[in-house]
Structure formats: structure tokens, C-alpha cells
N, C-alpha and C. Protein backbone atom coordinates (compact mmCIF):
# COMPACT_ATOMS: atom_id res chain seq x y z
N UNK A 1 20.78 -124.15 26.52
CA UNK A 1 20.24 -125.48 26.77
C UNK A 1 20.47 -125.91 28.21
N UNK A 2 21.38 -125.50 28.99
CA UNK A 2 21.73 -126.07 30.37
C UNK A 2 20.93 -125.20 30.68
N UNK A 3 20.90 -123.64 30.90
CA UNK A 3 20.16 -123.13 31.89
C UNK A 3 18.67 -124.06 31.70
N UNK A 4 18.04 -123.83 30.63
CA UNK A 4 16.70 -124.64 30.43
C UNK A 4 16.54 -125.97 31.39
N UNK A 5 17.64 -126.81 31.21
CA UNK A 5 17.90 -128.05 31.77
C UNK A 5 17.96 -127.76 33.18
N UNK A 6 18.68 -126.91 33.55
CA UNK A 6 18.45 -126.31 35.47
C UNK A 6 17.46 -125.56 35.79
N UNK A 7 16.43 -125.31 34.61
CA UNK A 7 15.33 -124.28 35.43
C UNK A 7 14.39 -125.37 35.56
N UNK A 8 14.58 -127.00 34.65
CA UNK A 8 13.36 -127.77 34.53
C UNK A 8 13.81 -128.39 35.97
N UNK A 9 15.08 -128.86 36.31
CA UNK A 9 15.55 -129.62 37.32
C UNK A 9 14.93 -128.50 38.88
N UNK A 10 15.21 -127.06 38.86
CA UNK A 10 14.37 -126.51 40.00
C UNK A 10 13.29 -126.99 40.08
N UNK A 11 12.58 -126.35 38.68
CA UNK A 11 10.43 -126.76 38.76
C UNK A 11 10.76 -128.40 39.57
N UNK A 12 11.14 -129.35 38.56
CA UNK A 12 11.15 -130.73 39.30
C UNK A 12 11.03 -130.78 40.81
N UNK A 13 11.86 -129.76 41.09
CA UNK A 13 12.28 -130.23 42.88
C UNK A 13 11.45 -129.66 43.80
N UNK A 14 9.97 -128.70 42.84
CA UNK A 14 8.89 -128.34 44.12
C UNK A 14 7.91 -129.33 44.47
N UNK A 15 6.90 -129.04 45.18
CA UNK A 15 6.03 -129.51 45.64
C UNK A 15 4.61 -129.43 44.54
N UNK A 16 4.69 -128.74 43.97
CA UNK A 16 3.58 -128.04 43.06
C UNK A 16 4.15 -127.07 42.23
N UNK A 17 3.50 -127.26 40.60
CA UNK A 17 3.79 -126.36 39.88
C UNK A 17 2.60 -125.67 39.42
N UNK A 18 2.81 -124.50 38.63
CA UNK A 18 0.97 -123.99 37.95
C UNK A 18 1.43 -124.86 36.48
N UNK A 19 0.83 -125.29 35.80
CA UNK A 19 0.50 -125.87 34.12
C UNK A 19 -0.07 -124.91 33.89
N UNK A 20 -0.16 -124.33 32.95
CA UNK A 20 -0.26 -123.29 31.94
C UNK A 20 -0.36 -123.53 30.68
N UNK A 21 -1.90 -124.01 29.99
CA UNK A 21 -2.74 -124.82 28.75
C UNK A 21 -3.16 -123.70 27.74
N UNK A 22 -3.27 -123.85 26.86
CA UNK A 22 -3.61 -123.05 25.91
C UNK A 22 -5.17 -123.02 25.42
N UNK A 23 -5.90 -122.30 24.87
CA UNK A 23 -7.28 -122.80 24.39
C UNK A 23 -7.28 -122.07 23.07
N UNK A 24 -8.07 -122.68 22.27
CA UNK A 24 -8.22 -122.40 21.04
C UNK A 24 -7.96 -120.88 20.66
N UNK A 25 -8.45 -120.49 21.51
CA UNK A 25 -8.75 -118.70 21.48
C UNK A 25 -7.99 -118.23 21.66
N UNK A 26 -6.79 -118.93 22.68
CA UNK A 26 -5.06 -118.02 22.93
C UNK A 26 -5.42 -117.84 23.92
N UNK A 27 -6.63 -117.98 25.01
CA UNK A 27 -6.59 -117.33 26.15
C UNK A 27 -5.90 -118.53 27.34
N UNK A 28 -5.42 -118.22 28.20
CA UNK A 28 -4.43 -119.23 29.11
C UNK A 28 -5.26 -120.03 30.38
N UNK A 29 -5.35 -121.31 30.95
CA UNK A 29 -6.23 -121.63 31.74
C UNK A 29 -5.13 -122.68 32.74
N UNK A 30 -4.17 -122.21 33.95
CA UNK A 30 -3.39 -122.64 34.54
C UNK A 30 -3.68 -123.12 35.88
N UNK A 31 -2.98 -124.64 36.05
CA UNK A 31 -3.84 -125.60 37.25
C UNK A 31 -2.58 -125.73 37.83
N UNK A 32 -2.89 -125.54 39.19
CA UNK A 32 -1.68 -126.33 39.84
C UNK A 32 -1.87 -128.03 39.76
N UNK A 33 -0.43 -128.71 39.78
CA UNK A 33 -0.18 -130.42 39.38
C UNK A 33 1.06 -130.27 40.40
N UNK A 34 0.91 -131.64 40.19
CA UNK A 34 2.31 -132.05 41.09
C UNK A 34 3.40 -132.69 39.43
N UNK A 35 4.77 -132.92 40.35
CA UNK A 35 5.81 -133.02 38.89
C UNK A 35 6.72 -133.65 39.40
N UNK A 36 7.22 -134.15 38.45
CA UNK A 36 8.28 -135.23 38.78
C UNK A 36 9.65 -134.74 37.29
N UNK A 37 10.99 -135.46 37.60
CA UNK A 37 11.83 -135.29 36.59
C UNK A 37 12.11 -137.18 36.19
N UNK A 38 12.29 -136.29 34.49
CA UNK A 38 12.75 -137.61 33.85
C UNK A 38 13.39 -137.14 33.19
N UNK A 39 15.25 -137.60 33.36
CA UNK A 39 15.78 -137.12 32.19
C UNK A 39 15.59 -135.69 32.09
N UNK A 40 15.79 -135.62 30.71
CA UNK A 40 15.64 -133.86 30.05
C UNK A 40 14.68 -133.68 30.23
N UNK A 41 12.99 -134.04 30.63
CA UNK A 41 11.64 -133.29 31.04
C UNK A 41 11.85 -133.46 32.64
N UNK A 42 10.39 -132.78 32.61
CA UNK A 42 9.99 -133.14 33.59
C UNK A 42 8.08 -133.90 33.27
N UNK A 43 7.93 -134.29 33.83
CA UNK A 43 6.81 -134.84 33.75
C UNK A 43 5.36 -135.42 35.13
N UNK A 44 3.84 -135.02 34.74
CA UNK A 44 2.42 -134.99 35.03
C UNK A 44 1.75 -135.89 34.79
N UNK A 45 1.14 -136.02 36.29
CA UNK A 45 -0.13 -137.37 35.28
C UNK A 45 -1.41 -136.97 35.59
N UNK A 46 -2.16 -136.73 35.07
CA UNK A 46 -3.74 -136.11 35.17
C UNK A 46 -4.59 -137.15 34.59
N UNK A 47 -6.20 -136.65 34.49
CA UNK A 47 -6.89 -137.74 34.16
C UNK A 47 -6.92 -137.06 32.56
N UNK A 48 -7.43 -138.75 32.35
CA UNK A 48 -6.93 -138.26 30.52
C UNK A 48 -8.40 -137.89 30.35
N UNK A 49 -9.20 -137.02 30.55
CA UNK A 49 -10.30 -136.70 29.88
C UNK A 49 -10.66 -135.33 30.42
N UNK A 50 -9.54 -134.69 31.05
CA UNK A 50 -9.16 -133.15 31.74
C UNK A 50 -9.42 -132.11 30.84
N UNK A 51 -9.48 -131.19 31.22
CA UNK A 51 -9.30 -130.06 30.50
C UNK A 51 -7.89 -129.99 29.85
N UNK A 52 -6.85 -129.93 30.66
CA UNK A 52 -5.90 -129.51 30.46
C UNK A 52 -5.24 -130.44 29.27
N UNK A 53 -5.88 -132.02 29.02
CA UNK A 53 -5.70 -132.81 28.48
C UNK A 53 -6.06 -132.58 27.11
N UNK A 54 -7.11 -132.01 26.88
CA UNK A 54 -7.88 -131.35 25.38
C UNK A 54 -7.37 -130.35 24.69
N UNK A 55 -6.80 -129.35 25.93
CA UNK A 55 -6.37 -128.19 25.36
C UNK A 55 -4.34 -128.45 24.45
N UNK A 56 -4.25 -129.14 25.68
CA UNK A 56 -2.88 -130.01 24.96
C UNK A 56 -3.13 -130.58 23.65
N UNK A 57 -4.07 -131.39 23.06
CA UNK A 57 -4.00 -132.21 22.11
C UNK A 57 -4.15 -130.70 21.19
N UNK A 58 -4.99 -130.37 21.31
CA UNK A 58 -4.69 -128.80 20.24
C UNK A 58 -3.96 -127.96 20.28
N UNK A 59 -2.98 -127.81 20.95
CA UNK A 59 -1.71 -126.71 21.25
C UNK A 59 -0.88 -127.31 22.31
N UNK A 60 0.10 -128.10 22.10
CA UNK A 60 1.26 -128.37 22.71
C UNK A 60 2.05 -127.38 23.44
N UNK A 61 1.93 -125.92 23.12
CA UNK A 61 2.28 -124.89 23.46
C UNK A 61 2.20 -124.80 25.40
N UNK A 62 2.93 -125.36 26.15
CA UNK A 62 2.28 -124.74 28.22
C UNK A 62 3.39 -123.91 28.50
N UNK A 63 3.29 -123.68 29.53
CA UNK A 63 3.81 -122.96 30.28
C UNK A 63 4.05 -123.18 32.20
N UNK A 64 5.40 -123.49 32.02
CA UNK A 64 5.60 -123.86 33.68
C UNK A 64 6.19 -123.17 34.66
N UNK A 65 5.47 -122.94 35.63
CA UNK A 65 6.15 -121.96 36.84
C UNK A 65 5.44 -122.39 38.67
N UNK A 66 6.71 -122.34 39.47
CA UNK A 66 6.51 -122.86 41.14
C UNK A 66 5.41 -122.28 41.49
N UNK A 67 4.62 -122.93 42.46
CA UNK A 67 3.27 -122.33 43.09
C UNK A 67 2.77 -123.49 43.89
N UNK A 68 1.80 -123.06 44.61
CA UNK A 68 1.80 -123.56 46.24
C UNK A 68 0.35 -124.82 45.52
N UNK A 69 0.11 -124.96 46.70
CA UNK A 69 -0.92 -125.90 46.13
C UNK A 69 -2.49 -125.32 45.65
N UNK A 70 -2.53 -124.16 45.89
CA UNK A 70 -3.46 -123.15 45.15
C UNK A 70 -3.29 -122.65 44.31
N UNK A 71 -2.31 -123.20 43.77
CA UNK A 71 -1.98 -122.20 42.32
C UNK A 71 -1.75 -120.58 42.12
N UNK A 72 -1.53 -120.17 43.78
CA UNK A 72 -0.56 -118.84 43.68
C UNK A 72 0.85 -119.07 43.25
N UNK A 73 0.91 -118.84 41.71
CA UNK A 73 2.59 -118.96 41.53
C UNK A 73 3.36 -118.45 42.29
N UNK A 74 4.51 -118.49 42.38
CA UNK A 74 6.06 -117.89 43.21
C UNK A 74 7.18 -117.60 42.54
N UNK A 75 7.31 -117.83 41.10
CA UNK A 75 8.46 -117.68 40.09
C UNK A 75 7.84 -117.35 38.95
N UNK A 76 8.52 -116.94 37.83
CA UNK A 76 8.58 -116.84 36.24
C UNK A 76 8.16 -118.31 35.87
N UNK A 77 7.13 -117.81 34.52
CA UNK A 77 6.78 -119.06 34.06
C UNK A 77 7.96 -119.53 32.74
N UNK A 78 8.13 -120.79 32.51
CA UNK A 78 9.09 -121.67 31.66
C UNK A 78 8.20 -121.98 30.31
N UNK A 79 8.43 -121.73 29.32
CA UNK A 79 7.66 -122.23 28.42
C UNK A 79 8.06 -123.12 28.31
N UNK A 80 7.33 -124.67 27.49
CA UNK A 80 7.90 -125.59 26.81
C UNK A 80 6.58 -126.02 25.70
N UNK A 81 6.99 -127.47 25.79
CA UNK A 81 6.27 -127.80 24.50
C UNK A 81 5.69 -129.66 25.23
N UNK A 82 4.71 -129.96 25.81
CA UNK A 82 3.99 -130.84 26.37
C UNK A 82 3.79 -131.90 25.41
N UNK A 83 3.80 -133.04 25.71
CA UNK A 83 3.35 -134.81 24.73
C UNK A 83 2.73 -135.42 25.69
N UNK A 84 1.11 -135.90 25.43
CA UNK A 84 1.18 -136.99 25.54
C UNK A 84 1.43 -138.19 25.46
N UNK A 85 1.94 -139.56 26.67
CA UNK A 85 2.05 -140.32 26.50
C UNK A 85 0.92 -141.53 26.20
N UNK A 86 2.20 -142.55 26.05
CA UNK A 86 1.72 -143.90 25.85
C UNK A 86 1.08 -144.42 27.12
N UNK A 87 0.21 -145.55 27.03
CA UNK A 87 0.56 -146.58 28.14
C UNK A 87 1.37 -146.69 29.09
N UNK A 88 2.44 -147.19 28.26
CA UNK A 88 3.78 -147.57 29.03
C UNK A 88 4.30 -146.34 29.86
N UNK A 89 4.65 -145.20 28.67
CA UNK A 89 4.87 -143.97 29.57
C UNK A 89 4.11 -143.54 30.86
N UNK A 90 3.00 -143.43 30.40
CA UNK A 90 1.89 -143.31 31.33
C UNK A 90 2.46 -143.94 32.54
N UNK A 91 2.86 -145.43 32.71
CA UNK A 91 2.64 -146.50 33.82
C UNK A 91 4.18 -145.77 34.69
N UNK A 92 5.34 -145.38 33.76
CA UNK A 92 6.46 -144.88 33.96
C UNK A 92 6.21 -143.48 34.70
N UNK A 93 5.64 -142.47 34.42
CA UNK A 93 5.17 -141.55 35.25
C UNK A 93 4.45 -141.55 36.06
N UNK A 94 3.42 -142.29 36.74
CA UNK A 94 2.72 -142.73 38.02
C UNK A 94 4.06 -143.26 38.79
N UNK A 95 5.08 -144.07 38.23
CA UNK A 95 5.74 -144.67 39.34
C UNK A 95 6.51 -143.79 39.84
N UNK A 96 6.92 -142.79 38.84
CA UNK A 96 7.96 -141.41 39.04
C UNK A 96 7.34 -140.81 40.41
N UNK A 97 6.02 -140.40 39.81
CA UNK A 97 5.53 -139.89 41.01
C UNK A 97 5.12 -140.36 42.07
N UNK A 98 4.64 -141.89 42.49
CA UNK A 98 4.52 -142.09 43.65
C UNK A 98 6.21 -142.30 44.16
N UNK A 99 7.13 -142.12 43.59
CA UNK A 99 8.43 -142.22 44.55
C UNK A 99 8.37 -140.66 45.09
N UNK A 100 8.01 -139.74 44.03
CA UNK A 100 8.18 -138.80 45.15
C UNK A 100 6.87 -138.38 46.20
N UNK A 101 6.23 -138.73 46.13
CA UNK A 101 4.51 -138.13 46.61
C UNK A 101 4.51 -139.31 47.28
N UNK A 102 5.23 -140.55 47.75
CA UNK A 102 4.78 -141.36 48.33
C UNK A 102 3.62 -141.43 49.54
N UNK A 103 3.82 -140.49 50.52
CA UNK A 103 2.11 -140.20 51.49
C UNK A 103 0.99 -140.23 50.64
N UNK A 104 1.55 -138.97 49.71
CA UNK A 104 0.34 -138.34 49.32
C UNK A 104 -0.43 -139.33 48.08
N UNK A 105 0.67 -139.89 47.28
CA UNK A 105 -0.14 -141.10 46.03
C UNK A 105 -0.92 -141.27 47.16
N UNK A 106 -0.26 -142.58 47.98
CA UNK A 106 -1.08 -143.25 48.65
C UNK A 106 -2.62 -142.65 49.10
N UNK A 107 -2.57 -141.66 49.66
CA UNK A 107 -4.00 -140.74 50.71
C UNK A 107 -5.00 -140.92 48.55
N UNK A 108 -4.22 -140.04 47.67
CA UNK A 108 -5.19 -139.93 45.92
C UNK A 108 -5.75 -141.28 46.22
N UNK A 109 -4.75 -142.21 46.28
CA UNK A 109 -5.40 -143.58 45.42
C UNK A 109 -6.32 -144.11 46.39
N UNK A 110 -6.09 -143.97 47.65
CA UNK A 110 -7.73 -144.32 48.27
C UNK A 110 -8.85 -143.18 48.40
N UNK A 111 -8.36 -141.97 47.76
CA UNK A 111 -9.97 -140.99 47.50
C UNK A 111 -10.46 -141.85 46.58
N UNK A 112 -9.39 -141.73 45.26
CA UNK A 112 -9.95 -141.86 43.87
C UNK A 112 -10.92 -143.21 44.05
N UNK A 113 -10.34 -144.44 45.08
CA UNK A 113 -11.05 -145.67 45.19
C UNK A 113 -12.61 -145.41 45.35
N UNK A 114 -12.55 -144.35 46.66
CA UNK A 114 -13.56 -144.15 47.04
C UNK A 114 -14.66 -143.37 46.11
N UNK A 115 -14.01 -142.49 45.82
CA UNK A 115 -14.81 -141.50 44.31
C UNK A 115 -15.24 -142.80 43.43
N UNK A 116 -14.71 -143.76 42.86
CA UNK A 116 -15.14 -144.70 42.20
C UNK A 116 -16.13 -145.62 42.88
N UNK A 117 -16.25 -145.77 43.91
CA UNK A 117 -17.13 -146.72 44.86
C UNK A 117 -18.23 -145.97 44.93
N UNK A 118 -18.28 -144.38 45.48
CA UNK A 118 -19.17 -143.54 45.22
C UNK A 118 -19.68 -143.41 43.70
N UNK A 119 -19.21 -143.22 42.94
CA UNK A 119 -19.98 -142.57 41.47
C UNK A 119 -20.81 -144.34 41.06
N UNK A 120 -20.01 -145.10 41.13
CA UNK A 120 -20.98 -146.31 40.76
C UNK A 120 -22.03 -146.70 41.53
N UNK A 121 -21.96 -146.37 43.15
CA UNK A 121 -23.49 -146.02 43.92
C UNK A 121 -24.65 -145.64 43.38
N UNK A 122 -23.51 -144.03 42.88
CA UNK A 122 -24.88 -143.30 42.39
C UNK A 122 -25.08 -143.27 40.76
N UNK A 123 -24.36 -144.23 40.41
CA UNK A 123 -24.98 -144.52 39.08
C UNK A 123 -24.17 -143.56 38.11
N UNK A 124 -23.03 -142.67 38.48
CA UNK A 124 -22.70 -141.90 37.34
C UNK A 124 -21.07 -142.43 36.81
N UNK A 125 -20.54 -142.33 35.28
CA UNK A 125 -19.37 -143.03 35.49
C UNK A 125 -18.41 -142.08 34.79
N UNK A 126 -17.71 -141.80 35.38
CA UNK A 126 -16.51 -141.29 34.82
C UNK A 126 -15.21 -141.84 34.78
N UNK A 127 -14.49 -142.26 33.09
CA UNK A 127 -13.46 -142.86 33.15
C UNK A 127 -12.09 -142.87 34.06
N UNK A 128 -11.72 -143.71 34.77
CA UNK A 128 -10.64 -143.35 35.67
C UNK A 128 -9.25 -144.01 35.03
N UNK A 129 -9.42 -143.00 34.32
CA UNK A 129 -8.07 -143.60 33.16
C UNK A 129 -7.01 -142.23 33.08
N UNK A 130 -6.08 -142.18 33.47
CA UNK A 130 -4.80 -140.89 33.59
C UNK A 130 -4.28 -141.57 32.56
N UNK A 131 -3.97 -140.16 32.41
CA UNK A 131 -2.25 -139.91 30.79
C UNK A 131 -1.38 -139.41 31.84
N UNK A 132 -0.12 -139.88 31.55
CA UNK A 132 1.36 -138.88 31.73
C UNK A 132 1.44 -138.13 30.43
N UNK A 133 1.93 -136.85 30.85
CA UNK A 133 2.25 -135.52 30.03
C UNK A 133 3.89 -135.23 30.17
N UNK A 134 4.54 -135.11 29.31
CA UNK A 134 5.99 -135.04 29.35
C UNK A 134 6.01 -133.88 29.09
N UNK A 135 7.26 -132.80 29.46
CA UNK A 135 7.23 -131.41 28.87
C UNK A 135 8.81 -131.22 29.06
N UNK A 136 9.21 -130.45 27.78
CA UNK A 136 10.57 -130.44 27.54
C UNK A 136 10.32 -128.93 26.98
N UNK A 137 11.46 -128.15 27.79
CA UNK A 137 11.46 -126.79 27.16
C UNK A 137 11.73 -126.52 25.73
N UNK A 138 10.75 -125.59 25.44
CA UNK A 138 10.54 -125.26 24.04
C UNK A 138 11.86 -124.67 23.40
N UNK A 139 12.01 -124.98 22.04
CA UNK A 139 13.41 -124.44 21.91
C UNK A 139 13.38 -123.77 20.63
């Protein structure tokens, strides 16, 4: 249980991890995310209507390992076992992460503004609604 607890506290302390989602079929479909620690997880916030978001609701089953912002891993992957959150959680993991991503939130949240200013231009809408994803090694 500690090593688990110090391999989640490393992943925590990169810059980028790969997520590692499951699909119906068993075959694996892994994104680099950025990560934050809470406690015994660590924890993601993506948009809730992702891939990676669907494949979760049907297999809780991921897999976590260090990698650059291209998603060339650099370590062994960590299995665990992924939840979506609440609301609240949700609001709790955005803040996690803009303490650590502070530049970088900031630079997302005025694309995403702009992506939203753009898609309603052109008339197309896609919900801009994120989930936090909690992940606690599988045991």
C-alpha cells in the first residue's frame, strides 16, 4: 500500500501523464493529461463528453504512467481503478489543478473562451462542461 501511495505521489509530481482507458473490446486508447494529487489519488479534469470519459463509465479499469506532453511515456504504467466525480468534486479538482498549472490554466481558459466565441460564430455547439476523474490504485 505505501509503495502504491509513492508511485501515485511520483506520477503526481510530473508535468504530464499517459491515461490509459479501456474500450469495450479490451483494446487500450492512452492520452496524455495533466494531474494533480489529492490525498490517496491523484486526480484529472477533462471534458465530460471525451472519449476517455465513456470508456471510463464502462470500465473503471486505467492505467497510469510519466510521459512528455506527446504522450511518449518514460516509466511503467500503474494500474488503478478511475471515478467519476461530482460537481463539487469536479469544482475541487480544477482548483487542484490551476494551483499547479497556474500559467498554463490560465493560457486553456482563454483558448477554451475563445473556442467557445468561435464555435458559437460558426454556429456549432459543443458542451463546455469538464468532469474531475479521481484514480486510486487498484488493489
Amino acid at each position: 500500500m505505501t509503495d502504491d501511495l509513492s508511485a501515485l505521489a511520483e506520477l503526481a509530481s510530473q508535468q504530464y501523464v499517459s491515461l490509459k482507458t479501456f474500450k469495450r473490446d479490451g483494446s487500450s486508447v492512452a492520452t496524455p493529461v495533466w494531474i494533480t494529487a489529492d490525498n490517496d489519488a491523484v486526480c484529472i479534469i477533462t471534458q465530460a463528453d471525451s472519449g476517455k470519459v465513456k470508456r471510463i463509465r464502462n470500465n473503471d479499469t486505467v492505467e497510469l504512467a510519466p510521459c512528455d506532453m506527446r504522450g511518449t511515456v518514460s516509466g511503467p504504467y500503474l494500474p488503478g481503478r478511475a471515478e467519476l466525480l461530482d460537481e463539487q468534486g469536479t469544482r475541487h479538482v480544477q482548483d487542484l489543478i490551476r494551483e499547479k498549472y497556474t500559467a498554463m490554466a490560465l493560457f486553456m481558459r482563454v483558448y477554451r473562451g475563445m473556442d467557445r466565441a468561435a464555435r458559437r460564430l460558426l454556429r456549432r455547439s459543443r458542451p463546455d462542461t469538464q468532469i474531475g476523474i479521481r484514480v486510486r490504485t487498484a488493489v
